[in-house]
Protein backbone atom coordinates (compact mmCIF):
# COMPACT_ATOMS: atom_id res chain seq x y z
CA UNK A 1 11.81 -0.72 -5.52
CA UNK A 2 13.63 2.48 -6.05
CA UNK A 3 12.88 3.53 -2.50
CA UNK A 4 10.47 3.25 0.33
CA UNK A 5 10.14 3.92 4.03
CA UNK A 6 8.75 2.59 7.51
CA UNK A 7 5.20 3.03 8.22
CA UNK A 8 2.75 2.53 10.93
CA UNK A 9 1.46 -0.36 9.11
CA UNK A 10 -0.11 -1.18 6.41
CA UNK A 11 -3.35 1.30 6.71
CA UNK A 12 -0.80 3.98 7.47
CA UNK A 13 0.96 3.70 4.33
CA UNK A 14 -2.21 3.26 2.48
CA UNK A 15 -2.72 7.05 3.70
CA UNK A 16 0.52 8.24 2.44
CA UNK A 17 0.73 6.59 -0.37
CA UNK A 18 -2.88 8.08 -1.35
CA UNK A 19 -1.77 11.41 0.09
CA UNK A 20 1.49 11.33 -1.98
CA UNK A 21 -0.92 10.36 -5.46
CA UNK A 22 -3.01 13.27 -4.07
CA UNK A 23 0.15 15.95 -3.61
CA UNK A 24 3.07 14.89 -5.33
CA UNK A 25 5.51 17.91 -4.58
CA UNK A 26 3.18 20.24 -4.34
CA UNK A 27 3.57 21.95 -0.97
CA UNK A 28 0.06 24.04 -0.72
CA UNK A 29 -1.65 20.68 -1.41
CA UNK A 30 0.22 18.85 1.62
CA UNK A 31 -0.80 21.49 3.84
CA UNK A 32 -4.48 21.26 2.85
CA UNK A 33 -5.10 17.13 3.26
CA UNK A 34 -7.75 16.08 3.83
CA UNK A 35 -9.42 19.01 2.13
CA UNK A 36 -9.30 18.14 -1.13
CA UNK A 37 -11.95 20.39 -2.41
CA UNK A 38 -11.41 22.23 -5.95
CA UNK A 39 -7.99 19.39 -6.76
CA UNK A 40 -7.78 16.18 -8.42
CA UNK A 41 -8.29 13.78 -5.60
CA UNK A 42 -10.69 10.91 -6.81
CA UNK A 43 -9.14 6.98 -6.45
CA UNK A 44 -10.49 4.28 -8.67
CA UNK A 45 -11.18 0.96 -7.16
CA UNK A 46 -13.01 -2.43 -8.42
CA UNK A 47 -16.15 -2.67 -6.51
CA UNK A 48 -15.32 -5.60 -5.47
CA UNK A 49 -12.03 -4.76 -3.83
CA UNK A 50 -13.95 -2.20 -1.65
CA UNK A 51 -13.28 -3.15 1.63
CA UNK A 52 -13.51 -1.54 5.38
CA UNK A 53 -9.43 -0.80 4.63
CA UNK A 54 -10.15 1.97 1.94
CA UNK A 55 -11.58 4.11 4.84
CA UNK A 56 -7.43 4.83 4.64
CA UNK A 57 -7.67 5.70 1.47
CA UNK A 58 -10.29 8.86 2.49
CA UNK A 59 -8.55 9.33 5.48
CA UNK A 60 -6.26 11.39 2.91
CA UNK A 61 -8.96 12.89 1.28
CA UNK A 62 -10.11 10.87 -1.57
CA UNK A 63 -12.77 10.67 -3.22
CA UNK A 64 -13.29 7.02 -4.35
CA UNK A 65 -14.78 5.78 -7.48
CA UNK A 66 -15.71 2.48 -7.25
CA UNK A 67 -16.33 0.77 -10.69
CA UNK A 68 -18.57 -2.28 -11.64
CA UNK A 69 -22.11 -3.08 -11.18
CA UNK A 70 -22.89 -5.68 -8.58
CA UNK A 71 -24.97 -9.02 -9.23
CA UNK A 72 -28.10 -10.09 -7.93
CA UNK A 73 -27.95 -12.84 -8.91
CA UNK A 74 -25.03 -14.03 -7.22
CA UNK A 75 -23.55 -14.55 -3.79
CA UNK A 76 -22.94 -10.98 -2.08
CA UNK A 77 -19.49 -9.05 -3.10
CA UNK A 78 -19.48 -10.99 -6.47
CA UNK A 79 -19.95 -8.06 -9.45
CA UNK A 80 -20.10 -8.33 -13.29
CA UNK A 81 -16.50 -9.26 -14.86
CA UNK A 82 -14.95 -5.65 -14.98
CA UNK A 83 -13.38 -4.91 -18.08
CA UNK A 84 -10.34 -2.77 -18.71
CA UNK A 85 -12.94 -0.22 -20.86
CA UNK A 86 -15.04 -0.06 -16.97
CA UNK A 87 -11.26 1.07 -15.84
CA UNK A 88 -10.89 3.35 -18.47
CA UNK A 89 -14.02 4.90 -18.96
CA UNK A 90 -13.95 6.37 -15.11
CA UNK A 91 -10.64 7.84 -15.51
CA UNK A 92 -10.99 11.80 -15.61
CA UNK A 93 -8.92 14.79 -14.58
CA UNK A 94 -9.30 14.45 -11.13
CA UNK A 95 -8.42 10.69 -11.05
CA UNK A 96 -4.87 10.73 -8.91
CA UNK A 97 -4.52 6.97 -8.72
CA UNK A 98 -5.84 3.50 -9.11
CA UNK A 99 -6.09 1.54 -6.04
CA UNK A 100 -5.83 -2.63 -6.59
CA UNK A 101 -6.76 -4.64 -3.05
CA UNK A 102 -4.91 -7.75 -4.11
CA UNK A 103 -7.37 -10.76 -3.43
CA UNK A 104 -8.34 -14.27 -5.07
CA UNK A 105 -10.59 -13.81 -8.37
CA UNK A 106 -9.60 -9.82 -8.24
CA UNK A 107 -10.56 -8.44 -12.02
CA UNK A 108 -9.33 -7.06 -14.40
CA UNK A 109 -6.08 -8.81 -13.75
CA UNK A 110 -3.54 -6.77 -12.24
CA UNK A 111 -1.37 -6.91 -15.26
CA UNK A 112 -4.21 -5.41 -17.27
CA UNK A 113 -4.80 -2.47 -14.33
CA UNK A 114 -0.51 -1.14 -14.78
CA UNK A 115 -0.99 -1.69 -18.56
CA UNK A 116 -3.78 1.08 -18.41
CA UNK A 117 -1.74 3.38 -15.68
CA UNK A 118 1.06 3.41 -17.63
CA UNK A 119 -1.33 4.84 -20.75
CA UNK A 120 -2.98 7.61 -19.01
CA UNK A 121 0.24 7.72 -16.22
CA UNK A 122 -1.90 7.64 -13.20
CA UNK A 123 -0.18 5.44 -10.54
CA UNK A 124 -1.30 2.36 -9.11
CA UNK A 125 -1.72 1.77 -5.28
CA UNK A 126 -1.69 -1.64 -4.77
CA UNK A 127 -2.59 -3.00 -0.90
CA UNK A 128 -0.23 -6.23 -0.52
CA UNK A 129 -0.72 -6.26 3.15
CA UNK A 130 -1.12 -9.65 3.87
CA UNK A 131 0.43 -11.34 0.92
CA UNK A 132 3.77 -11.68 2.28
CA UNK A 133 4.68 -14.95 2.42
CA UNK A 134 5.01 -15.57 -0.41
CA UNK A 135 8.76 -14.16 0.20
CA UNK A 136 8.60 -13.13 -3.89
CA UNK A 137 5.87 -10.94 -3.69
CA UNK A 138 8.00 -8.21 -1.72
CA UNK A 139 9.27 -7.28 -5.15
CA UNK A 140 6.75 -9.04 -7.09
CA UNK A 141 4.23 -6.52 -7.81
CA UNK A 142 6.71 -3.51 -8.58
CA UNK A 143 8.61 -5.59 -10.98
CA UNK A 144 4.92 -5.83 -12.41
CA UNK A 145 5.12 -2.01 -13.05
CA UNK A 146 3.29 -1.20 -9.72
CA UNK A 147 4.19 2.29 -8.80
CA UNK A 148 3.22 2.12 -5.05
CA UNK A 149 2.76 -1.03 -2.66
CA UNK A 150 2.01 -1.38 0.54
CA UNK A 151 2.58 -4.48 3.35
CA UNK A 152 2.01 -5.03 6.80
CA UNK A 153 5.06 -5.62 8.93
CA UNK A 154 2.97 -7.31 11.86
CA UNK A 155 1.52 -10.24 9.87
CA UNK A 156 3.64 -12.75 7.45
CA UNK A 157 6.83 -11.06 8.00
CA UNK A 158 6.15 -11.53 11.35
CA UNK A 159 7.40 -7.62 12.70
CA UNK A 160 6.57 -5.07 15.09
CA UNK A 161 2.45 -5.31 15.12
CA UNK A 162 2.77 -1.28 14.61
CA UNK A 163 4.67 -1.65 11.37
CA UNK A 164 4.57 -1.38 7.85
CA UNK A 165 5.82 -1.25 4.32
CA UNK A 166 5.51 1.40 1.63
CA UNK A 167 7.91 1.05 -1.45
CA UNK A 168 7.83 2.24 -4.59
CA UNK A 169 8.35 5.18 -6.86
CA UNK A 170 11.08 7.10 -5.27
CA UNK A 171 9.21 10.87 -6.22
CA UNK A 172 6.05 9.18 -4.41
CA UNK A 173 8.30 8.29 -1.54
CA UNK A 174 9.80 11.52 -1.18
CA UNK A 175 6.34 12.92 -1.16
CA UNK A 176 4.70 9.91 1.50
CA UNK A 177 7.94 10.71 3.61
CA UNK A 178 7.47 14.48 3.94
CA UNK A 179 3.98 14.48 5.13
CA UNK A 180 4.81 11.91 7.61
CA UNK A 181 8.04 13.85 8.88
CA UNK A 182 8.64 16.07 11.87
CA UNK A 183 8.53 19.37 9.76
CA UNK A 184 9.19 21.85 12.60
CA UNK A 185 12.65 23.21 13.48
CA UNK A 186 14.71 25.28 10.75
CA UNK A 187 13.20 27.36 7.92
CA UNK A 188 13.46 26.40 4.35
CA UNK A 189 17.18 27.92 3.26
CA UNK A 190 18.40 26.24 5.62
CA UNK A 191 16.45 23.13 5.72
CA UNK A 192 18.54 20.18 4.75
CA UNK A 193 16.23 16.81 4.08
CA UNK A 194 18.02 13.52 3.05
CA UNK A 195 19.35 14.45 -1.24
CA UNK A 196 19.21 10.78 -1.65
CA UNK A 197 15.17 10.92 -1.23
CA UNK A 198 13.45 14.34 -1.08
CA UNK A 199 14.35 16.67 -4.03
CA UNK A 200 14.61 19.80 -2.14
CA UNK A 201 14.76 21.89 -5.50
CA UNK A 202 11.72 20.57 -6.78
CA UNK A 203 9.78 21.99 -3.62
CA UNK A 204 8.51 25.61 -3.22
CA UNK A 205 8.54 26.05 0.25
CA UNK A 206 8.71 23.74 3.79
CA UNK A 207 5.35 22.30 4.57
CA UNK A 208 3.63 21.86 7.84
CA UNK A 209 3.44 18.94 9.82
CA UNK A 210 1.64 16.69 6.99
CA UNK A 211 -1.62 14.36 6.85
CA UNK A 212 0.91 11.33 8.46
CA UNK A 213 2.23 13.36 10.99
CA UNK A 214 0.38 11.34 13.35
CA UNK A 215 1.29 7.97 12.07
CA UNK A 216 5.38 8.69 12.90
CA UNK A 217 7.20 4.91 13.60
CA UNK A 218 9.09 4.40 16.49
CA UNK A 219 12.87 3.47 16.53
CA UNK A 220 12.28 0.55 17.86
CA UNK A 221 9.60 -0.21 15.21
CA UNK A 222 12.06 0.53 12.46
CA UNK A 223 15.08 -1.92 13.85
CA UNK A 224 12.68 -4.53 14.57
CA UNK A 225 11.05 -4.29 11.09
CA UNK A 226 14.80 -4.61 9.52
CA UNK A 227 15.63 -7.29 12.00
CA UNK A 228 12.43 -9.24 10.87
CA UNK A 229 13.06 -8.69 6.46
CA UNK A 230 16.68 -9.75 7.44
CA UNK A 231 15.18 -13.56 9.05
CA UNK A 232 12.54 -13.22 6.54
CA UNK A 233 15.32 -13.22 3.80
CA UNK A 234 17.87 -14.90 5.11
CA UNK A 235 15.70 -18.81 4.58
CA UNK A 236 14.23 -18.02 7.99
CA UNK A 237 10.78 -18.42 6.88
CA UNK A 238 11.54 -22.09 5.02
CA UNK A 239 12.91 -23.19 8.21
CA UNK A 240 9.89 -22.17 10.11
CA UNK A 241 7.67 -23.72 7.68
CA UNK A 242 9.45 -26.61 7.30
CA UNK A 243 8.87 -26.91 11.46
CA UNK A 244 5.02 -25.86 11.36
CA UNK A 245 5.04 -28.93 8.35
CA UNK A 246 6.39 -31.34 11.01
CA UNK A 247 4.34 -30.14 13.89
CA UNK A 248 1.00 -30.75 11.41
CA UNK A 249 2.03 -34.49 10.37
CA UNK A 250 2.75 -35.02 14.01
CA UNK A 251 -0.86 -33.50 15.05
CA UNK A 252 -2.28 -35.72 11.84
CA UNK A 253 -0.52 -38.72 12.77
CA UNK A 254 -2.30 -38.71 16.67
CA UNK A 255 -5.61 -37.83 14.85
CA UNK A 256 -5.99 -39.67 11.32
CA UNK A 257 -7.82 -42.63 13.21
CA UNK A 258 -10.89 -40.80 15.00
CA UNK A 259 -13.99 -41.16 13.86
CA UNK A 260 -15.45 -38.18 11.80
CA UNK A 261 -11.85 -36.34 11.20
CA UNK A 262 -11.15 -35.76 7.84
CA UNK A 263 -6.89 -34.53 7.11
């Protein structure tokens, strides 16, 4: 990713990264969240992807468009196959983003989903927040073309419960950073935010304490997040699988001969 930052997991950086969709540079529009009336703010999502977690998604103030029809006929949360033309046809003027809740049997494809962001250059959210392991998906989906992605640093990678992931699009970054940031002390001319992330010419003024003000990380969140991607990375998670493989036989070999158990 070209950059991304520490969250207070993974519904917290659903937030910023919807506010950042929602704001981009602009400064006025930061210090308005979550009034988004009279600006673009609406968020496509599959029907079926709709979940309790895209309450963090409004949280920021979007409207979301949820597209598909859902079927009778079958069990509940199952909808018509969505097609890429469903996608399409919702986008408008006020769409900011497309938001993909990575699942099993998600449609259109998430290929198919960048494909049509990249045409009408809307970005895509996607919510990876349990999906690490697998170790490959931490740069999976943005070497898909994903411009946003967010994980949770309390489950698979196994960090501070209070921790997430949100990488990406460095300009998206900058913007998810700012609104999360301690904004008070020095005024603008003199203001002096990390060059390497937050493009202090491309800003009109210093906002206010932002929409993610309230979701700041602790230090100790931070190391312990680094400490865990570093064990994560460094074949810590094969050895701990290999282990929880060995502790299974071990269970299966004491229970393979009862009656009624099935390994």
């Amino acid at each position: 990713a070209e950059a991304g930052i520490v969250t207070a997991g993974a519904f917290a950086a659903l937030t910023l990264g919807t506010a950042a969709c929602i704001c981009g540079f602009d400064v006025a529009k930061m210090n308005r969240l979550p009034d988004t009336s009279g600006i673009p703010n609406e968020v496509i999502i599959p029907w079926h992807q709709r979940c309790g977690y895209d309450h963090a998604i409004r949280a920021a103030g979007a409207r979301i468009i949820a597209v598909g029809i859902p079927n009778s006929t079958t069990p509940p949360n199952e909808v018509h196959i969505i097609s890429r033309w469903d996608i399409e046809s919702a986008i408008t003027e006020k769409t900011v983003a497309i938001a993909y809740m990575t699942r099993k049997g998600s449609h259109p494809p998430l290929e198919e989903i960048i494909e049509i962001s990249k045409r009408y250059n809307i970005p895509v959210l996607v919510d990876a927040a349990a999906l690490v392991p697998a170790i490959e998906n931490l740069h999976r989906f943005i070497d898909m073309g994903a411009d946003l992605v967010c994980f949770s640093g309390g489950k698979g990678i196994r960090g501070p419960q209070a921790s997430g992931i949100l990488c990406g699009r460095r300009d998206l970054i900058a913007s998810a950073a700012i609104q999360m940031l301690d904004m008070s002390g020095e005024p603008f001319d003199t203001w002096e935010p990390p060059s390497s992330l937050i493009p202090k010419e491309k800003l009109r003024g210093k906002p206010e304490h932002g929409i993610g003000r309230g979701t700041k990380v602790s230090k100790e969140a931070i190391i312990g997040l680094l400490v865990a991607l570093q064990n994560l990375t460094e074949d810590g998670f094969t050895k701990k699988a290999e282990h929880l493989r060995e502790l299974l036989w071990s269970i299966g070999e004491r229970v393979k001969d009862i009656a009624g158990v099935e390994l």
